[in-house]
Protein backbone atom coordinates (compact mmCIF):
# COMPACT_ATOMS: atom_id res chain seq x y z
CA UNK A 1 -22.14 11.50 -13.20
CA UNK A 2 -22.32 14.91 -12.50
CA UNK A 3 -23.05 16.90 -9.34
CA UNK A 4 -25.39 19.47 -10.92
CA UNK A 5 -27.76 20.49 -8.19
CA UNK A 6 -28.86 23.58 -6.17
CA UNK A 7 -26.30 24.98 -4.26
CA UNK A 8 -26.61 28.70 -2.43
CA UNK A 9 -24.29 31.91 -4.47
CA UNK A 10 -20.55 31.77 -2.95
CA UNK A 11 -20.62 34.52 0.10
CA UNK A 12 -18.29 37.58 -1.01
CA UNK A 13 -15.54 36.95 -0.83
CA UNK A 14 -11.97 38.86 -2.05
CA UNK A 15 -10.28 36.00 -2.71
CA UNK A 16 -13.27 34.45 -5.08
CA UNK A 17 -12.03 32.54 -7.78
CA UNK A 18 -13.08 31.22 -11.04
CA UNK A 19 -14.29 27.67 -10.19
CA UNK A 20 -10.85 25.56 -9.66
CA UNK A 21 -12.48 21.99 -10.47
CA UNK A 22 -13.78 20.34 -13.79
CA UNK A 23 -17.50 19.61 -14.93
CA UNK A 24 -18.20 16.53 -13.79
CA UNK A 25 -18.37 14.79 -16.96
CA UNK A 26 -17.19 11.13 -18.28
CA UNK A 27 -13.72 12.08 -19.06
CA UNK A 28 -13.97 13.10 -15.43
CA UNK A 29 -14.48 9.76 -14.20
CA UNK A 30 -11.99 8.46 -16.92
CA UNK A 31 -9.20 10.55 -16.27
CA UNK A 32 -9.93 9.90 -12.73
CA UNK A 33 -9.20 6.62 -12.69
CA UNK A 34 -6.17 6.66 -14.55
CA UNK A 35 -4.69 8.98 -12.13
CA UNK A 36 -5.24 5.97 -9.44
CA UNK A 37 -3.96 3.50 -11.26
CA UNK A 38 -0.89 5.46 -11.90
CA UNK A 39 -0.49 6.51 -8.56
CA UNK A 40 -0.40 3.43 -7.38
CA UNK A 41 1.85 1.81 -9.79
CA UNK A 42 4.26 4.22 -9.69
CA UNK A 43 4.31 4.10 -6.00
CA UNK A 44 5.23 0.30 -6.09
CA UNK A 45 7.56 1.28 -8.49
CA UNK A 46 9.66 3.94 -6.44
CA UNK A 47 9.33 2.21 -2.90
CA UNK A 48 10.01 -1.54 -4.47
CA UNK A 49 12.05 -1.61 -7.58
CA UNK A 50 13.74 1.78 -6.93
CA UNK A 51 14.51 0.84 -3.45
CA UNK A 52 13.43 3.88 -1.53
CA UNK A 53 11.54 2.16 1.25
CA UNK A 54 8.19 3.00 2.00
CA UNK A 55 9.06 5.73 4.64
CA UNK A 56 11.63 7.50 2.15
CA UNK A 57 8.82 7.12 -0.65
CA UNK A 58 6.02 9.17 1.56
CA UNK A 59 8.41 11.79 2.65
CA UNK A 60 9.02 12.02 -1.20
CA UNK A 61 5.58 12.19 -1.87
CA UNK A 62 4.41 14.21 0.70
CA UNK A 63 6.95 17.40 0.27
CA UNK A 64 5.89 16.66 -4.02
CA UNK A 65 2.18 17.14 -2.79
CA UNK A 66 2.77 20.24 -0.63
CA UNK A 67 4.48 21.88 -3.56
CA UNK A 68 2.22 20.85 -6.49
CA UNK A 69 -0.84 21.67 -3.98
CA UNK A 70 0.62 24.95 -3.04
CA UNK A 71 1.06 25.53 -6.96
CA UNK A 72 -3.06 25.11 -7.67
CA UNK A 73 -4.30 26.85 -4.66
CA UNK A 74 -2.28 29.86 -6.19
CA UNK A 75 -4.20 29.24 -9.67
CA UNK A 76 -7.20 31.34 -10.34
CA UNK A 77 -9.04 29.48 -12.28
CA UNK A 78 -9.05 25.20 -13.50
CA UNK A 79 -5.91 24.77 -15.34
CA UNK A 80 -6.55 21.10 -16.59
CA UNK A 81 -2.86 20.04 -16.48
CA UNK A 82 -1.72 21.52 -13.09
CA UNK A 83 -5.65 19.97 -11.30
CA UNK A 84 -4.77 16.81 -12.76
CA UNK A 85 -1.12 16.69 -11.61
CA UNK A 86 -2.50 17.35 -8.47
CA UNK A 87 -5.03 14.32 -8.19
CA UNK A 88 -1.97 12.37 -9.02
CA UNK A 89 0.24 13.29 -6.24
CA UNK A 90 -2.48 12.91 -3.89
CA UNK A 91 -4.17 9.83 -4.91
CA UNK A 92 -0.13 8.33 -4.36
CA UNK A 93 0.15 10.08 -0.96
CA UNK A 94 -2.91 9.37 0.65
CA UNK A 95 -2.40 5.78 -0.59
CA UNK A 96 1.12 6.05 1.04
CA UNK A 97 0.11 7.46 4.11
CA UNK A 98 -2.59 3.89 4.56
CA UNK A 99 0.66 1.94 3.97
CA UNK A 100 2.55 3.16 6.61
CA UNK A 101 -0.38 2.94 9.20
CA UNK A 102 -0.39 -0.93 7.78
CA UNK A 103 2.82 -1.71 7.16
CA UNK A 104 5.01 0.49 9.60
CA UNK A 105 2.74 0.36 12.24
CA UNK A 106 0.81 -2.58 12.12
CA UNK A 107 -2.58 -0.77 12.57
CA UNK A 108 -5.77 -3.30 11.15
CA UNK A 109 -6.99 -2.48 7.86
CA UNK A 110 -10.75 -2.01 9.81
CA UNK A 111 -9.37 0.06 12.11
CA UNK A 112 -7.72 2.37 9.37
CA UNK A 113 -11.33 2.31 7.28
CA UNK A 114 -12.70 3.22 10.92
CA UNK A 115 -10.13 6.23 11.50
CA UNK A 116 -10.74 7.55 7.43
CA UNK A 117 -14.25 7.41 7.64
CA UNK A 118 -14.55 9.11 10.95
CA UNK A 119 -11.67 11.66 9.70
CA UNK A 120 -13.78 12.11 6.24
CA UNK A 121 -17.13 12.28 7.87
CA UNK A 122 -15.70 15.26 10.04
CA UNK A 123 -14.22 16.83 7.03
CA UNK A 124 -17.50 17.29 5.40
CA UNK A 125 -19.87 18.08 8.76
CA UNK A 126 -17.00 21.08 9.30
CA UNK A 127 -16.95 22.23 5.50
CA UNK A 128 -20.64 22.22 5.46
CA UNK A 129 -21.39 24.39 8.38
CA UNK A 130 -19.38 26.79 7.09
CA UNK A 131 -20.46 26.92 3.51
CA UNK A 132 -23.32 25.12 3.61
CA UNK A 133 -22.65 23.04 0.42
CA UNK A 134 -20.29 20.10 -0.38
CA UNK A 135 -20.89 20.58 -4.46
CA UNK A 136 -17.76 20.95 -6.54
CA UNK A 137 -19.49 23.34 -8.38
CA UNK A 138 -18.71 25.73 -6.32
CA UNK A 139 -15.31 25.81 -5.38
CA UNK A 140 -14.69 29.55 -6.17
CA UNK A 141 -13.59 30.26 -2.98
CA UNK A 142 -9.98 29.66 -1.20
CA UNK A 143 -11.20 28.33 1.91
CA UNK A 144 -13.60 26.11 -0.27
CA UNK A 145 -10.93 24.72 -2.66
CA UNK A 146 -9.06 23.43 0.63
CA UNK A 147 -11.61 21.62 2.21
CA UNK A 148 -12.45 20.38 -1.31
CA UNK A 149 -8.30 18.43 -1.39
CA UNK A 150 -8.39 17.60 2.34
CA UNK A 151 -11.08 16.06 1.33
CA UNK A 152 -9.63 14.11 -1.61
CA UNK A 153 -6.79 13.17 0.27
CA UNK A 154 -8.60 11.98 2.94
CA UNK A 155 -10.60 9.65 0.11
CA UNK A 156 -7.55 8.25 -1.01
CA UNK A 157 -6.44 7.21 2.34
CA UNK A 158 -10.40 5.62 2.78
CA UNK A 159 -10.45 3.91 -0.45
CA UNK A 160 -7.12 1.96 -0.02
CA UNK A 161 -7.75 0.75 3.46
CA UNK A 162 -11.10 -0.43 2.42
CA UNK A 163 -10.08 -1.54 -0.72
CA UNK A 164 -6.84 -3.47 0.91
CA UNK A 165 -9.34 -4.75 3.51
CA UNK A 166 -11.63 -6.14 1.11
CA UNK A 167 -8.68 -8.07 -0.70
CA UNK A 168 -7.70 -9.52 2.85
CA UNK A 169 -11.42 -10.52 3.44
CA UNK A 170 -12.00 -12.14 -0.04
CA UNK A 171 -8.89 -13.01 -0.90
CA UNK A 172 -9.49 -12.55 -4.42
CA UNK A 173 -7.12 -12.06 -7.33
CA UNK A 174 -6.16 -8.60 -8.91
CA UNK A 175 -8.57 -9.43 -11.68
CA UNK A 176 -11.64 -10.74 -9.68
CA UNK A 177 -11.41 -7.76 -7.47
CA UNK A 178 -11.50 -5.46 -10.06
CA UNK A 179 -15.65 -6.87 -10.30
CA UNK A 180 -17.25 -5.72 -6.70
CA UNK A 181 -15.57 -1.67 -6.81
CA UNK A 182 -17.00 -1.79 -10.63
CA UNK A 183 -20.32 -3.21 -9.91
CA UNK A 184 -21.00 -1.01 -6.68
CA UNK A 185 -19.77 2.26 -8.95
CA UNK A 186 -22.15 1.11 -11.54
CA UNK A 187 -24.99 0.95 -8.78
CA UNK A 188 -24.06 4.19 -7.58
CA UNK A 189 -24.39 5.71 -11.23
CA UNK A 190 -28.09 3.79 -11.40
CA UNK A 191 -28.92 5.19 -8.01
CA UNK A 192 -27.69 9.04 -9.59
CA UNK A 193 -29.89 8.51 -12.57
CA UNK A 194 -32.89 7.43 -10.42
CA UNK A 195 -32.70 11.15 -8.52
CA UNK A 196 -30.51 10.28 -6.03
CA UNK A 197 -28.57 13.21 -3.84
CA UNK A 198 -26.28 14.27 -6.46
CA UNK A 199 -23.76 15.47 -4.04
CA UNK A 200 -23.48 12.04 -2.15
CA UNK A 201 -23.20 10.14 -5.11
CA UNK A 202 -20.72 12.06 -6.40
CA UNK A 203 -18.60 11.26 -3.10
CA UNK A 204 -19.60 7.69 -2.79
CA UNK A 205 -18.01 7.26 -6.65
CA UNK A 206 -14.95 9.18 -5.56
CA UNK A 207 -14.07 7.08 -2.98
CA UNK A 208 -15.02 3.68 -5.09
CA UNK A 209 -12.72 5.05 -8.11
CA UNK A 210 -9.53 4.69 -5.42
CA UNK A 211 -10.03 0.49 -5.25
CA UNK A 212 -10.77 0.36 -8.69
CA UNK A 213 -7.94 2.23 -10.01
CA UNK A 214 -5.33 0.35 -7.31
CA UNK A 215 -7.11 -3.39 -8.39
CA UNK A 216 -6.76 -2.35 -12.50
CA UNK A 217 -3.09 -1.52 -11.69
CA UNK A 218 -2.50 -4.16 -9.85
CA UNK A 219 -4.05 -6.63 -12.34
CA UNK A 220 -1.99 -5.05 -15.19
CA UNK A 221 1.11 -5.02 -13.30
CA UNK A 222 1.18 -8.46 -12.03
CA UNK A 223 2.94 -11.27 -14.05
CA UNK A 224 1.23 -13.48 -15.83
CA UNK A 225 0.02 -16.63 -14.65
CA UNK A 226 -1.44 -19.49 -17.63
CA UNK A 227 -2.76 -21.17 -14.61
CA UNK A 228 -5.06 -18.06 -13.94
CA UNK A 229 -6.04 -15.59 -16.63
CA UNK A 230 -7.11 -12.92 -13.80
CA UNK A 231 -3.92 -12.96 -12.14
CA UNK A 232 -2.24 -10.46 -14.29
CA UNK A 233 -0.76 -9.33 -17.11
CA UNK A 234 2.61 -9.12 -16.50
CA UNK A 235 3.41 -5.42 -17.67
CA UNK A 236 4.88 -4.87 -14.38
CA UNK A 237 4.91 -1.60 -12.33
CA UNK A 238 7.11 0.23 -15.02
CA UNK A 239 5.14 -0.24 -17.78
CA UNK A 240 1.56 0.21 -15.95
CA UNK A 241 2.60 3.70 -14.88
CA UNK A 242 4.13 4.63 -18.40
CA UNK A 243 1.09 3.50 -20.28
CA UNK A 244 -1.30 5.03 -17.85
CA UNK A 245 0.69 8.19 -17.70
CA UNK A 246 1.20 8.16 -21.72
CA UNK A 247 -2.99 7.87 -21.15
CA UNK A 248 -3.31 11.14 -19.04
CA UNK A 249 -1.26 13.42 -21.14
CA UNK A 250 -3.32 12.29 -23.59
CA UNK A 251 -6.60 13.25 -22.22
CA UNK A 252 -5.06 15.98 -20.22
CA UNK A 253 -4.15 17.72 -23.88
CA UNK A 254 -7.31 17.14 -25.53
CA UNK A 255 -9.24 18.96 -22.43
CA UNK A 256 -7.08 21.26 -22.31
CA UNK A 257 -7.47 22.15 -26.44
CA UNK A 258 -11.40 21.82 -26.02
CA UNK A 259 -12.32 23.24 -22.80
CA UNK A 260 -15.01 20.74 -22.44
CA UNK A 261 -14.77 19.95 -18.67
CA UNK A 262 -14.73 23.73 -18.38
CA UNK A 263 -17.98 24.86 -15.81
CA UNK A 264 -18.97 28.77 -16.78
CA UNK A 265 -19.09 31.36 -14.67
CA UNK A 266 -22.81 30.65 -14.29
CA UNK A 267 -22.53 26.92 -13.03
CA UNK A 268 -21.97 27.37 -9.62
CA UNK A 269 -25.90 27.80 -9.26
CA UNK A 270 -28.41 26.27 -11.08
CA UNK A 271 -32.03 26.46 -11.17
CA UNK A 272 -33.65 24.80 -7.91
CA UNK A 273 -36.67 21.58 -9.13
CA UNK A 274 -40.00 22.95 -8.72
CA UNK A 275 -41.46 19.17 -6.98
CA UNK A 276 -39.33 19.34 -4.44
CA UNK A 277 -41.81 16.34 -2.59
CA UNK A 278 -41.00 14.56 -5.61
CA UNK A 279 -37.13 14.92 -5.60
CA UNK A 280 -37.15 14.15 -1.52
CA UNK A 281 -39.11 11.02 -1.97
CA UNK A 282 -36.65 9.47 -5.10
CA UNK A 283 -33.59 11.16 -3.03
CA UNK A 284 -34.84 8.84 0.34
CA UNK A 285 -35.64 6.11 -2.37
CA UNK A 286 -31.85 6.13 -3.81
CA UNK A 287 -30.92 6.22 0.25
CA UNK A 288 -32.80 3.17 1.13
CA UNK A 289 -31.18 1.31 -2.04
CA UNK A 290 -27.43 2.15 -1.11
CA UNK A 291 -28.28 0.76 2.38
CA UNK A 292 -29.62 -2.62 0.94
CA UNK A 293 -26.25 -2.66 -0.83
CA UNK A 294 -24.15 -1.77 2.33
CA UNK A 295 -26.00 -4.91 3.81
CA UNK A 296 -25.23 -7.11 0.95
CA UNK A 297 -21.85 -6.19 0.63
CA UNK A 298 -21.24 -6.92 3.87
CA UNK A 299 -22.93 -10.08 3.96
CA UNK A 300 -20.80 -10.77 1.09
CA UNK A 301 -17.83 -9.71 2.87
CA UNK A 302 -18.46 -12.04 5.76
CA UNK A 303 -19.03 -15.14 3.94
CA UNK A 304 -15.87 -14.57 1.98
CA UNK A 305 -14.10 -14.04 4.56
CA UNK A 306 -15.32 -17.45 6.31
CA UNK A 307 -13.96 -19.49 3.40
CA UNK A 308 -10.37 -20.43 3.65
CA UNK A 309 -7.82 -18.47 1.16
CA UNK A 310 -5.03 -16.70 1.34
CA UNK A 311 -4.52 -12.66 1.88
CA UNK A 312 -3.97 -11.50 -1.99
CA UNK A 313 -1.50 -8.88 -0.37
CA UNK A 314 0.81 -11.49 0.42
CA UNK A 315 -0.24 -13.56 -2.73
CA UNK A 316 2.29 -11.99 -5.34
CA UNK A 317 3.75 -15.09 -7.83
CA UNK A 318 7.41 -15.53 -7.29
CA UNK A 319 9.76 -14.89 -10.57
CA UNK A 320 10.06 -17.98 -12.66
CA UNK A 321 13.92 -19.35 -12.45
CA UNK A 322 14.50 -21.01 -15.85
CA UNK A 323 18.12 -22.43 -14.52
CA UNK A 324 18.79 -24.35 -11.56
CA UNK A 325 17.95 -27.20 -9.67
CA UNK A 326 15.23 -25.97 -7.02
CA UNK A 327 15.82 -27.77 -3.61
CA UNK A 328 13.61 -30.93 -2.71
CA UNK A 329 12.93 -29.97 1.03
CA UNK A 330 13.58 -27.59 3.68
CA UNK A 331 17.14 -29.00 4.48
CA UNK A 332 17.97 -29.15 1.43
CA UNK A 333 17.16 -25.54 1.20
CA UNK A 334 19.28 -24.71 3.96
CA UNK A 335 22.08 -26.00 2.94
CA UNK A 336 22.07 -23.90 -0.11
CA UNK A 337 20.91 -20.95 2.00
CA UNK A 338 24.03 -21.72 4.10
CA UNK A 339 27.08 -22.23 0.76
CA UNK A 340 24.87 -19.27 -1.48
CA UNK A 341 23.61 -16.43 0.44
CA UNK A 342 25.50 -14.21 2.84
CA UNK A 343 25.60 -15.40 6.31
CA UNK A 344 24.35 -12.14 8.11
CA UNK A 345 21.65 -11.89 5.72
CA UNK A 346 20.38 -15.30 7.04
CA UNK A 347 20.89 -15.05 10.01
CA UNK A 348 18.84 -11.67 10.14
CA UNK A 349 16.08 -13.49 8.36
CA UNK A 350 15.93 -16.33 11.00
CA UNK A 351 16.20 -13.71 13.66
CA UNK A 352 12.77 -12.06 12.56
CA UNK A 353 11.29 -15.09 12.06
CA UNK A 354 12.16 -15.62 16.01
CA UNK A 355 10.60 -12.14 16.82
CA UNK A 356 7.32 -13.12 14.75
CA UNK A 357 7.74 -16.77 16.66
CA UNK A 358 7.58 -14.92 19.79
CA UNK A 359 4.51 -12.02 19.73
CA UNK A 360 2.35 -15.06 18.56
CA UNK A 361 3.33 -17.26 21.25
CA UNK A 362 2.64 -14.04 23.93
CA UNK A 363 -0.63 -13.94 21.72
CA UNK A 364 0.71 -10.37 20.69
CA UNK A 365 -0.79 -9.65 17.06
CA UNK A 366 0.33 -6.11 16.63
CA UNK A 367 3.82 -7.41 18.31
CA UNK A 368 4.12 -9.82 15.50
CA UNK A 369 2.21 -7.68 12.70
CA UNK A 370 5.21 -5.42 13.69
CA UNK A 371 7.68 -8.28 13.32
CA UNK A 372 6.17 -9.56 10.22
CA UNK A 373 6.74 -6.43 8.58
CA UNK A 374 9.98 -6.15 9.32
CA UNK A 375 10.52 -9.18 7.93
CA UNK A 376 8.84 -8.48 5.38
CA UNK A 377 10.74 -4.81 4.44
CA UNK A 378 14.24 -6.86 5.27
CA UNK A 379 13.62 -9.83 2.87
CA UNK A 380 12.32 -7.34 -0.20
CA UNK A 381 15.53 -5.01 0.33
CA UNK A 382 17.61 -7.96 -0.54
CA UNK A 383 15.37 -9.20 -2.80
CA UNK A 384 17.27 -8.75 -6.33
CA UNK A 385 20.68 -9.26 -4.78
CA UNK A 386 19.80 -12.55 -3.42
CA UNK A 387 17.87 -13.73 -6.66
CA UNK A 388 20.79 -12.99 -8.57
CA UNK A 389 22.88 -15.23 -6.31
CA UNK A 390 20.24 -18.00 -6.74
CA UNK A 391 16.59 -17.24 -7.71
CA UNK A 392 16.06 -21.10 -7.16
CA UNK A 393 16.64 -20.72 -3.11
CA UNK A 394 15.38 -17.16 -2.88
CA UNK A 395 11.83 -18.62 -4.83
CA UNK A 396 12.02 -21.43 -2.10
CA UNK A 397 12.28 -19.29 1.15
CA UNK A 398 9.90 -16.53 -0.43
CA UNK A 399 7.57 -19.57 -1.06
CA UNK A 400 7.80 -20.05 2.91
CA UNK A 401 7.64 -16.46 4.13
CA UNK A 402 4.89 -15.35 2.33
CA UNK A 403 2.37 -18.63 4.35
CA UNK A 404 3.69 -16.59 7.53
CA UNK A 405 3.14 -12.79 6.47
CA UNK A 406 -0.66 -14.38 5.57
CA UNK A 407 -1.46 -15.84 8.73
CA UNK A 408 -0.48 -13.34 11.09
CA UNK A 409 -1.70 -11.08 9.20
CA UNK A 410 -5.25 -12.80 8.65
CA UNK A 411 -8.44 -11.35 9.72
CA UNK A 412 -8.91 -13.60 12.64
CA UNK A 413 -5.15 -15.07 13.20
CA UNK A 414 -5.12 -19.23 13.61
CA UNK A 415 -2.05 -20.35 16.25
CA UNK A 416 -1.83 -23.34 14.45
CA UNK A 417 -1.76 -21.97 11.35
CA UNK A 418 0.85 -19.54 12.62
CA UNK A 419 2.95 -22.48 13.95
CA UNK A 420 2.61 -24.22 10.97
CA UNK A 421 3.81 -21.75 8.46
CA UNK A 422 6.23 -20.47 11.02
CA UNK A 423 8.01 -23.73 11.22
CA UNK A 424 8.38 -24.68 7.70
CA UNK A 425 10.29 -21.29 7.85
CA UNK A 426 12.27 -21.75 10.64
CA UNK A 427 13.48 -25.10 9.47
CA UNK A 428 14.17 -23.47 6.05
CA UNK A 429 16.69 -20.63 7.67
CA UNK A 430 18.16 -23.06 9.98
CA UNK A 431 16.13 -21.34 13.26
């Protein structure tokens, strides 16, 4: 969609700019969404296969974003390759900076969604009483172009905790998630074409594009399941970020040879609608519909959420062992623990487990939020080395930690469901 709409001349200005953003056009929203997926692959890729940790990844990320970012605010004028390089790094840092609040801190997914829309919502109020326009059509101005990537980055950050919230709510697959981000973008695009605000639907389809872009990567990424033909398709993290990338160099080349997504130098204002009545009245119209949608989402939301699953955040299928003799019960699984795995590794696991055992007997959910992520961040570092010593036990005691990291970290937390899944892992580690 694009954002075409009335928007007052840029004041003077010395440091006035060609316009640093693209026209808004469907390689826009393409090219858009690849950089999402990407980012988020390739974040999973560095902080999980490459080991860096989360916290070593977004340091990474964020000195890479204050570098690239300092590189296009220095630009005078839309170079396609450096703007897009740019979305990249930020769509992967403010995705980062969600997981810490999550993972490192413990901090609710609603409460994050909370804090970004708040934090966005100020963004724009500030940036609009100063320039009195929130079109990207007129970025021609430094202090424009920065409230323009706060902006984006704070976007990011929205779309991942509502989009991670959402999966713990529904508890949907990578593939059936893909469905509601699609279907309220598409509404969003209906609600543009009806003479809805241009400016707000621009925004609304920004942030959508973030959950969309994570759920596609995810679904590509994830192995393959012939039990489930939405769980995945098994290209892994690797491959999801090569193709994607392979994708945007691609595009990035071909707008960079035909300047399409270039806006001239007389875009930044265009001609004002002479029934203004008219346009208020389908502008409130488009207004009321996004509400009715907010309601039924929602509603959807809630109902999902009442249904018993399992958070698909801690749903990821275990690697298939093709030799080995898997162990019959939780003793059995001990044992093996106990004559295959190193002792202090098990005997850190079981100590975690205690910690987790603890907050939710105290009723403490952000104590043992905090505790399950430890565990959590403690059993993935050992991860390959331990599956390497024997992927039958590892599958078995990740088959028992992954129950816990889903009820304590459910929307409304059970005790007995805690206990339960707590137990089985206790008696599995020898706790």
């Amino acid at each position: 969609m694009s954002t075409t709409t009335t928007t007052p001349p840029a004041r003077p200005d010395a440091r006035a700019l060609l316009n640093k953003v693209p026209e808004v056009t469907l390689w826009f929203w393409v090219i858009k969404i690849l950089c999402t997926t990407v980012g988020e692959s390739f974040a999973d890729y560095v902080n999980e296969t490459l080991g860096f940790g989360l916290t070593n990844t977004t340091i990474l990320f964020t000195v890479v974003f204050v570098v690239v970012l300092g590189a296009q605010l220095r630009a005078p004028r839309y170079v396609p390759g450096l703007y897009w390089l740019t979305v990249v790094v930020v769509s992967v840092t403010g995705t980062l900076y969600t997981d810490i609040l999550t993972d490192q801190l413990a901090v609710p997914l609603w409460i994050s969604s909370a804090v970004f829309s708040a934090l966005l919502a100020v963004v724009f109020g500030i940036w609009y009483a100063r320039e009195r326009t929130l079109s990207i059509h007129s970025i021609v101005t430094l202090p424009r172009e920065a409230f323009y990537w706060l902006a984006v980055l704070v976007t990011f950050a929205l779309g991942t905790a509502t989009g991670d919230w959402t999966l713990t709510l529904t508890g949907w697959g990578a593939g059936t998630s893909i469905l509601l981000p699609a279907t309220l973008i598409a509404i969003t695009v209906v609600g543009w074409r009806m003479g809805g605000n241009a400016v707000l639907c621009f925004w609304v389809a920004y942030i959508l594009t973030r959950p969309l872009g994570a759920n596609i990567g995810d679904f590509l990424a994830s192995p393959r399941d012939p039990q489930d033909l939405t769980a995945g398709l098994g290209l892994g993290t690797l491959g999801t970020s090569l193709v994607f990338l392979g994708a945007i160099l691609a595009t990035v080349v071909y707008l960079t040879v035909s300047k399409v997504d270039v806006i001239g130098s007389g875009s930044t204002a265009t001609p004002a609608v002479t029934d203004a009545h008219r346009r208020l009245g389908r502008e409130r119209a488009v207004l009321a519909l996004f509400g009715v949608v907010a309601v039924g989402t929602a509603g959807l939301l809630t109902y999902t959420d009442s249904q018993p699953h399992a958070s698909a955040l801690d749903d990821a299928p275990a690697p298939s062992c093709s030799a080995g003799n898997a162990p019959t019960d939780d003793a059995a699984a001990h044992q093996l623990l106990v004559q295959r795995f190193p002792a202090a590794d098990v005997t850190t696991f079981a100590t975690l487990t205690k910690d987790i055992r603890t907050a939710v007997d105290a009723g403490d959910a952000r104590a043992a939020g905090t505790a399950a992520t430890a565990l959590e961040s403690a059993w993935d570092k050992r991860a390959d080395a331990l599956t390497a010593t024997d992927c039958q036990a590892w599958t078995y005691v990740d088959q028992r930690i992954d129950p816990v990291l889903s009820s304590v970290r459910a929307h409304r937390p059970e005790q007995a469901t805690e206990d339960a899944a707590l137990t089985r892992l206790a008696r599995t580690l020898g706790g």
